[in-house]
Protein backbone atom coordinates (compact mmCIF):
# COMPACT_ATOMS: atom_id res chain seq x y z
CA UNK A 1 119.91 122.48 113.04
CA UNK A 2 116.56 123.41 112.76
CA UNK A 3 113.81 121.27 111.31
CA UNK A 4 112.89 122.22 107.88
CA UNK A 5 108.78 122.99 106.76
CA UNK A 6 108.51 119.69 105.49
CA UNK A 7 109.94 118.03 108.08
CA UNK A 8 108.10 120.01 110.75
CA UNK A 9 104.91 119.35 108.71
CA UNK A 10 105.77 115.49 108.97
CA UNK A 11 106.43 115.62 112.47
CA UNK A 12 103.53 117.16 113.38
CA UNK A 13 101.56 114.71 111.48
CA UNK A 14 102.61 112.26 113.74
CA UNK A 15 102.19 114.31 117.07
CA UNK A 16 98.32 114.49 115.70
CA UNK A 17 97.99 111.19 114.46
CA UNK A 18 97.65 109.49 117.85
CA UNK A 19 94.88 106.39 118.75
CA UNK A 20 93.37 106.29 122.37
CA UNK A 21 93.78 102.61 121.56
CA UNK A 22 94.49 100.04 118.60
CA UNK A 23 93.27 96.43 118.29
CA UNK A 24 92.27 94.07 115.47
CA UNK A 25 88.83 95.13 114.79
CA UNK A 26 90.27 99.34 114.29
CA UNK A 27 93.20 97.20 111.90
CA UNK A 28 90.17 96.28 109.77
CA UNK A 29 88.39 99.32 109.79
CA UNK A 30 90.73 101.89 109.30
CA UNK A 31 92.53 99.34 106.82
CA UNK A 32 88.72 99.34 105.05
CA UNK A 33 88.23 102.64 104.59
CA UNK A 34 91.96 103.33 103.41
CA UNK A 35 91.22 100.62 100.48
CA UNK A 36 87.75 101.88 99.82
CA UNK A 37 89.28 105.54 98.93
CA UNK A 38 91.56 103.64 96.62
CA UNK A 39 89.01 101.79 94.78
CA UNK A 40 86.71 104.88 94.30
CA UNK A 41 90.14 106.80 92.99
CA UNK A 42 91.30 103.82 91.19
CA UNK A 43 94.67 103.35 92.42
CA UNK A 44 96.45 99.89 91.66
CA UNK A 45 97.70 99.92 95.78
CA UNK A 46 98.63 97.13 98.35
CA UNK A 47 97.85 97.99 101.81
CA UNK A 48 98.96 96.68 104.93
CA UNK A 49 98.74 97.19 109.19
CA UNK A 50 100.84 94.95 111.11
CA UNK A 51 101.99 95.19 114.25
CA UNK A 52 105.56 94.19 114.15
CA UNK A 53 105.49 90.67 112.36
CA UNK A 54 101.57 89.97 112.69
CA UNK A 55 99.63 91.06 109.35
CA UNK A 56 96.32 92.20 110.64
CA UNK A 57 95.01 94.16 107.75
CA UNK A 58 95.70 93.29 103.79
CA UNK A 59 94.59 94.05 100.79
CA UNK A 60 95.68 94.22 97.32
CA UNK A 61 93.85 96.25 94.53
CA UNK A 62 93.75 95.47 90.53
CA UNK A 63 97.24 97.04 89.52
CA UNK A 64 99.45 96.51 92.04
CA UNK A 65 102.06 94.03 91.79
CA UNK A 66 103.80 91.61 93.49
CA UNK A 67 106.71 93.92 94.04
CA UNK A 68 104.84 95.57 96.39
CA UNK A 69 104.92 93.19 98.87
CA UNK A 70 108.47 93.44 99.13
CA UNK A 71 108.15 97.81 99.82
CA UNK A 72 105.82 97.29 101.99
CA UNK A 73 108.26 94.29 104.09
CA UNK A 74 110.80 97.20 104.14
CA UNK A 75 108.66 100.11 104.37
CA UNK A 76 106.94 98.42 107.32
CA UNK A 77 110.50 97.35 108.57
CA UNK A 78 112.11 101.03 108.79
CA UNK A 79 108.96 102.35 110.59
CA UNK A 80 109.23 99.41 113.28
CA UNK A 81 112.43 100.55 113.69
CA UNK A 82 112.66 103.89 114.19
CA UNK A 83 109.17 104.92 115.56
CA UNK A 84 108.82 107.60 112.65
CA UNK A 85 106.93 107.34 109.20
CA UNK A 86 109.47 106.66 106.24
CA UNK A 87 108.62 110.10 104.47
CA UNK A 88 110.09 111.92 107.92
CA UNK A 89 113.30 109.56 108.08
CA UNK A 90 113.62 109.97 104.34
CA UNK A 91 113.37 114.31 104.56
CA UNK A 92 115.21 113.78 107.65
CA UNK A 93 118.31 111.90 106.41
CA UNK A 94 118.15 113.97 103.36
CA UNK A 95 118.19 117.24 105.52
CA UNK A 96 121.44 115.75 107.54
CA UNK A 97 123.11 114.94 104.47
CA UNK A 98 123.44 111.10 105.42
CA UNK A 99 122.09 107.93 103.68
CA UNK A 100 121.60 104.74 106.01
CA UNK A 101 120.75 102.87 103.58
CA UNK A 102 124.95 103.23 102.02
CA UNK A 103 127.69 101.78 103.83
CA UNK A 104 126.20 99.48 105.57
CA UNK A 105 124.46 101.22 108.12
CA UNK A 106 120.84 99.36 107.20
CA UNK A 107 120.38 97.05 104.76
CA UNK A 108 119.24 97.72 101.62
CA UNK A 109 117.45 94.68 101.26
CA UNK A 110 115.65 95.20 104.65
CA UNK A 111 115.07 98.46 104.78
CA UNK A 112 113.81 101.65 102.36
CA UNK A 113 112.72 105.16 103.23
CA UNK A 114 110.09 105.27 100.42
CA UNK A 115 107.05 107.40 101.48
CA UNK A 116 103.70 105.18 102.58
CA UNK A 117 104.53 103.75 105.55
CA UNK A 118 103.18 105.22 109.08
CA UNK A 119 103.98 104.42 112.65
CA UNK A 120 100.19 103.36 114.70
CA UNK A 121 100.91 105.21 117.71
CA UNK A 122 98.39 104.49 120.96
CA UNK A 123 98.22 107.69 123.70
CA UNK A 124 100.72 106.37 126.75
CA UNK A 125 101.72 103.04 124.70
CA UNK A 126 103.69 104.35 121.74
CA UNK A 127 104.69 102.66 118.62
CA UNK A 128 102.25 99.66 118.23
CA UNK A 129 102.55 99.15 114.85
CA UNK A 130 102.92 100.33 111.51
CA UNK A 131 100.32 101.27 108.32
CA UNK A 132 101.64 101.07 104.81
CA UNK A 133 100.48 101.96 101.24
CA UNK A 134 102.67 100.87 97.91
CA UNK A 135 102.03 101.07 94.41
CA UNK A 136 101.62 105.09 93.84
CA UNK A 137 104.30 107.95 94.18
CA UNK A 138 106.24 107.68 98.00
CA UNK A 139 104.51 110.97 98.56
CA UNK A 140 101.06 109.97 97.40
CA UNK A 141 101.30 106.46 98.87
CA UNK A 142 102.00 108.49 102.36
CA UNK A 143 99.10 111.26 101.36
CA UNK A 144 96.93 108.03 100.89
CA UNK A 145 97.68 106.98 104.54
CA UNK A 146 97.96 109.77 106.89
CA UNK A 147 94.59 110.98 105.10
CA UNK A 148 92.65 107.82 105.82
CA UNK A 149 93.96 107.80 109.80
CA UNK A 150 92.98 111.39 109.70
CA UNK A 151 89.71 110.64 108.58
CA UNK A 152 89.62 107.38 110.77
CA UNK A 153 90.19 109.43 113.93
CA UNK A 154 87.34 111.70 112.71
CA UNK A 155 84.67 109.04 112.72
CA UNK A 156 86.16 107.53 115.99
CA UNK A 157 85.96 110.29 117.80
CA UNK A 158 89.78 109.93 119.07
């Protein structure tokens, strides 16, 4: 089967997306300038960069709730997991015809493929962590994302 355009788009999102390195003080920067763009667009997010269970970036805007904290826990969860963002695994379930989040496959209470949530991948490392946006649409929570590590990479020179 061949990829579809959105799913090739996704995947090549994350074949572009890639850090020369990742520590605490690009966490808080990149985290930064993802929740300035909210502010100045005035969307009621949470955002969050962990790497596995260690919360190095947080922030929750005016109009988010305290639901997101638990989309971003599985968000975050399926991207640790499977190394992709959840808007691929959700177009590429979909595009398979198989949900692993019925019959018992992954756990519905631990895991979600709602767009927002992006793998932090380091050149010759891999997966170190994951980036995650709730609180707007799945695709404009992972729009919100990938275009703040886009720009990130931009101003790092990476």
């Amino acid at each position: 089967m061949s990829d579809s355009p959105p799913l090739q788009e996704l995947r090549q999102q994350e074949e572009e997306l890639v850090f020369a390195s990742f520590d605490h003080r690009d966490a808080w920067r990149l985290g930064s300038l993802i929740a300035n763009h909210a502010i100045a667009e005035g969307f009621g997010v949470a955002v969050d960069i962990r790497r596995h269970n260690i919360v190095l970036f947080r922030c929750v805007l005016p109009g988010a709730t305290s639901d997101q904290e638990e989309w971003i826990r599985r968000k975050s969860n399926s991207v640790l997991r499977f190394e992709h963002s959840t808007a691929f695994l959700s177009e590429q379930f979909s595009a398979l015809g198989h949900n692993p989040l019925g019959g018992g496959w992954l756990n519905h209470d631990d895991y979600t493929l709602a767009g927002g949530s992006f793998p932090l991948r380091v050149r010759g490392a891999g997966v170190v962590g994951a980036i995650t946006a709730s609180g707007l649409a799945s695709d404009e929570d992972h729009r919100l994302v990938v275009d703040g590590i886009r720009n990130y990479l931009k101003t790092v020179g990476a």
